[in-house]
C-alpha atoms as a PDB file:
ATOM      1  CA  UNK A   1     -20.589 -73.415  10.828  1.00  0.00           C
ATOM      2  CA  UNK A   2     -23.381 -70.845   9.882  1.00  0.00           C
ATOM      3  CA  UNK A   3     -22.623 -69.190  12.880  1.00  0.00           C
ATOM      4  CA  UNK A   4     -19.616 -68.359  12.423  1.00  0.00           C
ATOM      5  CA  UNK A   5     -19.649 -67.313   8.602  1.00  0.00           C
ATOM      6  CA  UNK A   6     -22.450 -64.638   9.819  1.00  0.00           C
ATOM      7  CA  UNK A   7     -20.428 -63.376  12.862  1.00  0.00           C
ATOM      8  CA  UNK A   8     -17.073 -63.046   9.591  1.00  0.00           C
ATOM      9  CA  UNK A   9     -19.622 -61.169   7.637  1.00  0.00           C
ATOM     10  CA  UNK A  10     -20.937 -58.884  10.582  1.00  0.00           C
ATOM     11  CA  UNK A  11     -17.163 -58.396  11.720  1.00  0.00           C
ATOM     12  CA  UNK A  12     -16.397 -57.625   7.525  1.00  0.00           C
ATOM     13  CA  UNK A  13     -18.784 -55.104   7.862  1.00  0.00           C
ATOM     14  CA  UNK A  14     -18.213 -53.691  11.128  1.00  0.00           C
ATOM     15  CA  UNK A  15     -14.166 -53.200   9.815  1.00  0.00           C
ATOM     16  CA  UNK A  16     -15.908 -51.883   6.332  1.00  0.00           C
ATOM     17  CA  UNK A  17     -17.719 -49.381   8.202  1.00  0.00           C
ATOM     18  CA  UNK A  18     -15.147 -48.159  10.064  1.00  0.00           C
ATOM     19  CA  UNK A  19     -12.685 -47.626   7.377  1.00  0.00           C
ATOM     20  CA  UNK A  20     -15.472 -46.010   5.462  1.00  0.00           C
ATOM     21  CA  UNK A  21     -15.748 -43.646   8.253  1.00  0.00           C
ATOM     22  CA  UNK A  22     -12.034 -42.604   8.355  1.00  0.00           C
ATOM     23  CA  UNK A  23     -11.347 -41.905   4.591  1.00  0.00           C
ATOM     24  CA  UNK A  24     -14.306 -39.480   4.808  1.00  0.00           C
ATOM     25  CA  UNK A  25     -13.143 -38.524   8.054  1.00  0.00           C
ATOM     26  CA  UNK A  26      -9.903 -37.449   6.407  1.00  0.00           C
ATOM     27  CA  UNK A  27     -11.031 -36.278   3.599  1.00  0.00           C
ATOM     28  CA  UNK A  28     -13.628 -34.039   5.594  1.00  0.00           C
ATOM     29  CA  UNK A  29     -16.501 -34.664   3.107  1.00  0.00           C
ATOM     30  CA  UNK A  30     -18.382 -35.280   6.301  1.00  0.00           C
ATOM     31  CA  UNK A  31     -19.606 -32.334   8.176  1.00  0.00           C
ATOM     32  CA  UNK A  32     -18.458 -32.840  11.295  1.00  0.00           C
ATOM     33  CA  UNK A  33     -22.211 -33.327  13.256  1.00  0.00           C
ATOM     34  CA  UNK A  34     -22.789 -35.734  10.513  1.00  0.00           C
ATOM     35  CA  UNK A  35     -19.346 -37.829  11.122  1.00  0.00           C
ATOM     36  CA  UNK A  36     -20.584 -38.214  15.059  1.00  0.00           C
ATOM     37  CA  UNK A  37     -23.635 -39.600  14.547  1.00  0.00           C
ATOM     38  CA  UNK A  38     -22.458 -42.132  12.224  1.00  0.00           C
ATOM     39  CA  UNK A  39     -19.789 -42.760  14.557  1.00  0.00           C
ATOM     40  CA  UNK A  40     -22.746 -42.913  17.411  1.00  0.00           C
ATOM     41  CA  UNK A  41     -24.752 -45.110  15.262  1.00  0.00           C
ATOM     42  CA  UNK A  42     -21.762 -47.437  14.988  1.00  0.00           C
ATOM     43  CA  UNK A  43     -21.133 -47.579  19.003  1.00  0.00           C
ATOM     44  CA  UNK A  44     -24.278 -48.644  19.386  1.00  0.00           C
ATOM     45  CA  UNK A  45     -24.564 -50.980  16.211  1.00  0.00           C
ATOM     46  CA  UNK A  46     -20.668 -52.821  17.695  1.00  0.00           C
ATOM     47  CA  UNK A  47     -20.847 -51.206  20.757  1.00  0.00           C
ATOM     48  CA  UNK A  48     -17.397 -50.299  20.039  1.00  0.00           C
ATOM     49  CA  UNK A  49     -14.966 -47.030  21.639  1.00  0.00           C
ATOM     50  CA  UNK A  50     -15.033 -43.514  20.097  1.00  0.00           C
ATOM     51  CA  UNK A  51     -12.122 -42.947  17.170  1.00  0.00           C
ATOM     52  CA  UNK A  52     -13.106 -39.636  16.554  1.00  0.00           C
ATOM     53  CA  UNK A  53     -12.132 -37.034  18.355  1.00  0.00           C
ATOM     54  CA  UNK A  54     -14.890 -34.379  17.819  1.00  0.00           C
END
């Protein structure tokens, strides 16, 4: 069971994340070299595909 409430909290945060990126994505309070390496940070924290295309 403990397993599984981490891996909900990890996947919580991973969606979190992502959404965080996007807003500031779209509201382009990110300079763009900033937004790609967050966005590299996250590939390699989820290990997840590019969204942004920089």
């Amino acid at each position: 069971m403990g397993k599984s409430h981490e891996l909900n909290e990890f996947e919580h945060s991973k969606e979190h994340l992502w959404h965080e990126l996007k807003q500031r994505r779209s509201k382009r309070t990110v300079h763009p070299r900033n937004s790609r390496e967050l966005e590299e940070i996250l590939q390699e924290e989820f290990h997840l595909k590019p969204i942004l295309n920089l």
